[in-house]
Every structure is written in structure tokens, then in C-alpha cells.
Protein backbone atom coordinates (compact mmCIF):
# COMPACT_ATOMS: atom_id res chain seq x y z
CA UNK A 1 -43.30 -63.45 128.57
CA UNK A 2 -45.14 -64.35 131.48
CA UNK A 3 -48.41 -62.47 132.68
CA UNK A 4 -46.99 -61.05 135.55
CA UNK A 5 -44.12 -59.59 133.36
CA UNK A 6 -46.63 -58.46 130.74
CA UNK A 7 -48.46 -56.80 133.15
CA UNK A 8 -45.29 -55.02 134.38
CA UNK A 9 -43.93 -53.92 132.13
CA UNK A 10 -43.14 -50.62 131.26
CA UNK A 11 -41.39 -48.96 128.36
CA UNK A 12 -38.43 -46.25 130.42
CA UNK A 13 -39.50 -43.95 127.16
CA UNK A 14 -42.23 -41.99 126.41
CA UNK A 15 -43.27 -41.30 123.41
CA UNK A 16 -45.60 -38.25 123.98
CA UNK A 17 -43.23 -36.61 126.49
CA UNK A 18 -40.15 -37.24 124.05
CA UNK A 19 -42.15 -35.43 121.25
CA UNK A 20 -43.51 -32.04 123.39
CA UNK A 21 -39.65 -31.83 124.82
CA UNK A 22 -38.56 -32.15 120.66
CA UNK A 23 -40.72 -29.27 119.94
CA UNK A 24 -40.20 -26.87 122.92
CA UNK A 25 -36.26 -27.32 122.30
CA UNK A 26 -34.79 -28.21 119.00
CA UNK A 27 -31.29 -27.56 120.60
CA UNK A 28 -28.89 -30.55 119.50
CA UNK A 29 -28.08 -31.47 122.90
CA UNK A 30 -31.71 -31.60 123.77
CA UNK A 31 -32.20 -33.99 120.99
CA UNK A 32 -29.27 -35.51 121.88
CA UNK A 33 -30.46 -36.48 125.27
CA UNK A 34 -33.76 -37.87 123.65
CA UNK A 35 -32.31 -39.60 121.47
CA UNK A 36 -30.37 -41.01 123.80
CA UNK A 37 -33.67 -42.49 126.21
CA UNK A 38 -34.75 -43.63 123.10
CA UNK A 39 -31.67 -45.57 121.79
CA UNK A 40 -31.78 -47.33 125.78
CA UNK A 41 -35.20 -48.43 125.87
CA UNK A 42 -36.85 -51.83 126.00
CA UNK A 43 -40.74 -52.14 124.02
CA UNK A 44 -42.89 -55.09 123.34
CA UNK A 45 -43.10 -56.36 120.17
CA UNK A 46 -44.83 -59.78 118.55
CA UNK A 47 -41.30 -61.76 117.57
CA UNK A 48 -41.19 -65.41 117.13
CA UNK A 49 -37.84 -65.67 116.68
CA UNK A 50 -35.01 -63.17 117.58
CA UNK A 51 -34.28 -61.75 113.85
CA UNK A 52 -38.29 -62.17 113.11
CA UNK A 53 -41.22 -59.43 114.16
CA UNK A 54 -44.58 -58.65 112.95
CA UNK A 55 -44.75 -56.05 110.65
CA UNK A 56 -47.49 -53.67 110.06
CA UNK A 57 -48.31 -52.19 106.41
CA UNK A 58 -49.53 -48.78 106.81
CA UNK A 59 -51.62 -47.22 103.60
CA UNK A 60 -48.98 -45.37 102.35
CA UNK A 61 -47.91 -48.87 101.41
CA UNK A 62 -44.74 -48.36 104.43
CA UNK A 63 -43.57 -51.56 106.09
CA UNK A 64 -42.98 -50.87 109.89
CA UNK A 65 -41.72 -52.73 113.26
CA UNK A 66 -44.43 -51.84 115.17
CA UNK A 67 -43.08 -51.03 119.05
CA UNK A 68 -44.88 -50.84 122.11
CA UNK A 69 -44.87 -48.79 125.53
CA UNK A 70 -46.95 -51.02 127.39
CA UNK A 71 -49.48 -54.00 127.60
CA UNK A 72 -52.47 -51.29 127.00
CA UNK A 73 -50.89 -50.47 124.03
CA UNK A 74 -50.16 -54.02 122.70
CA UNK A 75 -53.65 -55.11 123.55
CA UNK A 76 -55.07 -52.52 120.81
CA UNK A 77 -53.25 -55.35 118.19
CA UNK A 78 -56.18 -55.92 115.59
CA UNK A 79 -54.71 -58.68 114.11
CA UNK A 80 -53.48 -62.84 114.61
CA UNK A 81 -51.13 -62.96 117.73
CA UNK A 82 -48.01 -64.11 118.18
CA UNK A 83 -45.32 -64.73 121.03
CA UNK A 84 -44.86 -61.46 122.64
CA UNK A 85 -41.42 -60.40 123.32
CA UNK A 86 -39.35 -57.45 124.81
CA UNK A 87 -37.02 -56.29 122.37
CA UNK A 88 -34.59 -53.36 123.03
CA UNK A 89 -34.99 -50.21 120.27
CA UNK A 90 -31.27 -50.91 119.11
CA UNK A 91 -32.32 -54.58 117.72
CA UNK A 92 -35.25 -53.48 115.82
CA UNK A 93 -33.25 -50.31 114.25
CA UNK A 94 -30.74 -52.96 113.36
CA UNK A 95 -33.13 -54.89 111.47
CA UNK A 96 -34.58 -52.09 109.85
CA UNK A 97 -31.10 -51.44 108.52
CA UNK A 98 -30.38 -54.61 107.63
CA UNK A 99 -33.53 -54.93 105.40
CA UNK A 100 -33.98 -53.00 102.74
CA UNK A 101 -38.09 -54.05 102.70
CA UNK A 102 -38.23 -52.67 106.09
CA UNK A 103 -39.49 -48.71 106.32
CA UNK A 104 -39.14 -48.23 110.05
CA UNK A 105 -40.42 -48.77 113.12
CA UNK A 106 -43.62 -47.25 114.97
CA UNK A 107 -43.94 -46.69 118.74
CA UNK A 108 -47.47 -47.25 120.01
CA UNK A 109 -49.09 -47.31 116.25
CA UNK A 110 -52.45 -47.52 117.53
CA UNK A 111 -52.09 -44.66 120.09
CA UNK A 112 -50.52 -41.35 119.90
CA UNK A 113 -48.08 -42.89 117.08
CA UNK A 114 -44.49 -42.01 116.72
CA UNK A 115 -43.03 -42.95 113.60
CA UNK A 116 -39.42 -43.47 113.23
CA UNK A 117 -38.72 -44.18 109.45
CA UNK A 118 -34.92 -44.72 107.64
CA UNK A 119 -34.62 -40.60 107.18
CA UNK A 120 -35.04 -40.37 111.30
CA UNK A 121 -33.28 -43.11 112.34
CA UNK A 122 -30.03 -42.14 110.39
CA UNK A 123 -30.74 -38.15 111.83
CA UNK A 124 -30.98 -39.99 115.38
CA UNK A 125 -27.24 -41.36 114.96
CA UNK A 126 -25.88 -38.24 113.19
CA UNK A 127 -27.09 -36.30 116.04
CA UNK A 128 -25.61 -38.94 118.73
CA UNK A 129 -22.90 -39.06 116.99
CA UNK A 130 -22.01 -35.24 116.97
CA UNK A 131 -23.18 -35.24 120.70
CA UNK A 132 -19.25 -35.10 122.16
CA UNK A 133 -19.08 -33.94 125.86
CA UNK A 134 -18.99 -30.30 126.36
CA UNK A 135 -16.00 -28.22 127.86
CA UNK A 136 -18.55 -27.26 130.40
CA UNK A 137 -19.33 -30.62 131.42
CA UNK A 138 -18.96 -30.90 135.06
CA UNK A 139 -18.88 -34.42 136.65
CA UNK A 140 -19.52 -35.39 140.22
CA UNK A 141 -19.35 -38.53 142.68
CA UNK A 142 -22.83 -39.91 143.72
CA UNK A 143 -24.55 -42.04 145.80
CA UNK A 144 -27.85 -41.66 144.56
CA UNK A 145 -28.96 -45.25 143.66
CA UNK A 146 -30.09 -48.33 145.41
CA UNK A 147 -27.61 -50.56 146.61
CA UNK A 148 -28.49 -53.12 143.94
CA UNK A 149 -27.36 -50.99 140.78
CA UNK A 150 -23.70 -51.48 141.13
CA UNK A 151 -24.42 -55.14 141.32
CA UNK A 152 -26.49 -55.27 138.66
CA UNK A 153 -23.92 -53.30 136.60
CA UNK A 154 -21.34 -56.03 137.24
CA UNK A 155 -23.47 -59.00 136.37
CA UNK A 156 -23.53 -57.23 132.93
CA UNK A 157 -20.14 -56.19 132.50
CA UNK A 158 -18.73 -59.92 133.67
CA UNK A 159 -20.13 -61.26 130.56
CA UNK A 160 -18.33 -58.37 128.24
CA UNK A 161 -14.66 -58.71 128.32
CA UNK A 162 -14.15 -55.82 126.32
CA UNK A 163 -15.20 -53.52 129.10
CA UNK A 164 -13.12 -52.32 131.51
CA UNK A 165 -14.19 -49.87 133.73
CA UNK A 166 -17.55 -48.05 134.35
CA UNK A 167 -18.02 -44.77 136.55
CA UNK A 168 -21.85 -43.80 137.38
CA UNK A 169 -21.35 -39.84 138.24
CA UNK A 170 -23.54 -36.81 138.32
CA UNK A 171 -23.37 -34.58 135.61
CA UNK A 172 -24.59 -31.28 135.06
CA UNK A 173 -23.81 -28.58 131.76
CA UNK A 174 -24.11 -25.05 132.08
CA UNK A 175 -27.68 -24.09 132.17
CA UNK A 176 -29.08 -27.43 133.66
CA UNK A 177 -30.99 -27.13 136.61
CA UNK A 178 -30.04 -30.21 137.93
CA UNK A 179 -27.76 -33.03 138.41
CA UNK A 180 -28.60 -36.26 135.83
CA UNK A 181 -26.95 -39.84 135.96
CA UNK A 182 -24.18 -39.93 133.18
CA UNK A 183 -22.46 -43.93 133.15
CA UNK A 184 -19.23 -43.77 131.71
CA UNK A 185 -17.96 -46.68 130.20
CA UNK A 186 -14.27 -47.16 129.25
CA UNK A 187 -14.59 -50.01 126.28
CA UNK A 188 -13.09 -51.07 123.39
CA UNK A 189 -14.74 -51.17 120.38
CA UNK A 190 -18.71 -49.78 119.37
CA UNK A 191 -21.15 -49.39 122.36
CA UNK A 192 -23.78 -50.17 119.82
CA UNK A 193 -25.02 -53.89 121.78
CA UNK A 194 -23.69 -52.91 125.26
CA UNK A 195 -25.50 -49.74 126.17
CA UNK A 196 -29.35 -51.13 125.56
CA UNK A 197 -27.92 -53.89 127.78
CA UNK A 198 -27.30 -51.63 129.76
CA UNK A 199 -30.28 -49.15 130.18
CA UNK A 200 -32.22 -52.38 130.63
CA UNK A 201 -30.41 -54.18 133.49
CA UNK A 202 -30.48 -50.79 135.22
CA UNK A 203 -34.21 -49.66 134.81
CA UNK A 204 -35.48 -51.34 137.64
CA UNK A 205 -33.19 -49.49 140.18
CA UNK A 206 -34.10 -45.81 138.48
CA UNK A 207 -37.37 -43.60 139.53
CA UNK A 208 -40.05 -43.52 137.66
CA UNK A 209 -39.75 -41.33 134.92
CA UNK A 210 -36.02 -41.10 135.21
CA UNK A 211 -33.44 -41.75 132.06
CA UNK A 212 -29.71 -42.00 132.40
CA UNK A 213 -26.88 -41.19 130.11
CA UNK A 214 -24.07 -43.37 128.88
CA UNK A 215 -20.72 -42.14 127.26
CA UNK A 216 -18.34 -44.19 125.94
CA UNK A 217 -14.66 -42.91 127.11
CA UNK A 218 -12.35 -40.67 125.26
CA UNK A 219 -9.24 -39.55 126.95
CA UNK A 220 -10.55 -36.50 128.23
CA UNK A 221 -13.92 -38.03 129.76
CA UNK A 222 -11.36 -40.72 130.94
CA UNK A 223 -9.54 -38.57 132.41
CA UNK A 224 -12.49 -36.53 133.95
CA UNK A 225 -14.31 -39.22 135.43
CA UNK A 226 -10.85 -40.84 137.03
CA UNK A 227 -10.80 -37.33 138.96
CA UNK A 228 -14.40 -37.01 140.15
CA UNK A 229 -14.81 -40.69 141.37
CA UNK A 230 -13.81 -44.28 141.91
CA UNK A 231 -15.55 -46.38 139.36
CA UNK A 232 -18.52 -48.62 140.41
CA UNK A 233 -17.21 -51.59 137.87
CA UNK A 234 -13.70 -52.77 137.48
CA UNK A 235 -12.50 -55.44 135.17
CA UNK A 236 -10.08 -57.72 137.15
């Protein structure tokens, strides 16, 4: 990375806010939507290689991915330096499950730490994975973006054929306040590698502070977001 970009950056997830909303609402669909920031963001990590990272042995003998927020964060780094790297959350979960020496990954581990170990990380999918829209679900058109969002959108989607539509709404469930941004993306196959894409190539065009939600398509959200809007991406 270059200085400027170092200096830039910005992680879209927070690791103090994430754990106050946790404990003011346990309610699965608040996790849900935490989990969901989480599983979107982009960190900094030491990686000299695309499958390599530094590693940091805690006392309790633990082998973790160390992750971090921001350059203030990475600068706290006690030890030998390597390349720094952004790496999206999804890539470093996949090498902790691909590793069986690997314990988990820490956000910020020299700050107000977050530990994410193997128990969390599966919880995290379980709970994603559960998270089906609700009945109550109601889906909007919206123009509430820059104009360079949709474009960014396509640049992604050009290089995955097995996308074929995506719909950026807003979407509000009973008892919400307020509209959020909800992409829905009509695919085949897992989302698993195109949604971090995803949350990344959009990030610049969102507020500060401000997450988004992405769904891949059943039928019914299919058939939902056909009805509320005309999609911003279209495979021809």
C-alpha cells in the first residue's frame, strides 16, 4: 500500500460500536445485521503473500490473524514488519478455516480487542445463515447514492458472470426507524467471494458510518425486488 492509502484508510466496521449494539440487543436480527458489516469489511493486515499473514501468539498459547481498523491501530505493531496489505474479513475467516493451527482472528489486538475465535466465527454463519428475509420486509426504490455507485457496481459485476441482476432498494422491517440500503443480488451459486467484493467497491460512495445489506435472491425476494424497482445492474 501506498502512504496516501495507508493514511486513508478506514475499516467501514467498528469494533467498539459493533460490541455496545451486541449487548444492548441480543435479538438475532440485530446480530444478524452485525454480523453482516462485519462479514463486508476490509482491515489491514501484515501479508506477504495472499494465503500468508502474520500471526500473533497470545498467552493462552492461541494463534490469531491479527486485523486492523486503521493505520493508528497498525502502528501499535511491536514486532518485525512486513508488507502491509488490505485484506477483506471473508479471506482471513477462510484461512482460519482452512488451518487447523489457526485459532482466529483479532480486530485491533492492541486496542479495545475483539476476538473472533473458531466457536464465533461458526455462530457468525449459523446466525447469517438463519437470517431469511422477514414477511414484514418492506422494500422501496431509491435514489439515495452518488452517481458513481451504480458504476462502480457494474465494474464489479462485469468480471462475475454468474451474476445477473442486482437491485439497490430501501428496506425497512417493522419496528425500524428508518430506511437502510439492502443490495439484492440475483446469482448463482455461494455469495461467499462476491459480497466482500462488494462492500468494498461500494464503501467509498456510502456516509461515514453507514453499512449496507446484501441478500442473495430467493424467489420471493426476487420477486419483491422486481416489484419495488428496476435493477441498477443487468447482465447482458
Amino acid at each position: 500500500m501506498t502512504e496516501y492509502e495507508l493514511n486513508e484508510f478506514q475499516s467501514e466496521f467498528d469494533p467498539v460500536a459493533f460490541s455496545q449494539s451486541m449487548q444492548e440487543d441480543p435479538a438475532p436480527q440485530n446480530r444478524a445485521r452485525n454480523f453482516a458489516l462485519l462479514k463486508t469489511a476490509t482491515f489491514l493486515t501484515f501479508s506477504s503473500a495472499p494465503d500468508r499473514v502474520a500471526i500473533l501468539n497470545n498467552k493462552d498459547k492461541e494463534s490469531l490473524i491479527p486485523a486492523f481498523t486503521c493505520r493508528e491501530e497498525l502502528e501499535k505493531w511491536p514486532f518485525q514488519r512486513g508488507p502491509i496489505a488490505e485484506m477483506t474479513f471473508t479471506a482471513m475467516q477462510r484461512m482460519v478455516e482452512n488451518n487447523a493451527r489457526l485459532d482466529g482472528i483479532v480486530v485491533d489486538p492492541f486496542g479495545k480487542a475483539l476476538f473472533l475465535r473458531r466457536g464465533h466465527l461458526s455462530d457468525m454463519d449459523g446466525v447469517l445463515r438463519a437470517a431469511t428475509p422477514r414477511r414484514e420486509l418492506k422494500m422501496k426504490a431509491t435514489r439515495d447514492y452518488p452517481i458513481g455507485l451504480p458504476i462502480a457496481v457494474r465494474e464489479l459485476m462485469e468480471q462475475h458472470p454468474e451474476v445477473y441482476r442486482v437491485w439497490l432498494l430501501a428496506a425497512r422491517s417493522e419496528g425500524d426507524t428508518a430506511d437502510r440500503k439492502l443490495f439484492v443480488v440475483d446469482l448463482d451459486g455461494s455469495p461467499d467471494k462476491l459480497f466482500p467484493q462488494l462492500g468494498q467497491a461500494v464503501r467509498l460512495y456510502l456516509r461515514e458510518g453507514e453499512g449496507v445489506e446484501m441478500m442473495k435472491a430467493d424467489i420471493n425476494l426476487l420477486r419483491a425486488a422486481e416489484a419495488a424497482a428496476r435493477p441498477i445492474y443487468e447482465k447482458k
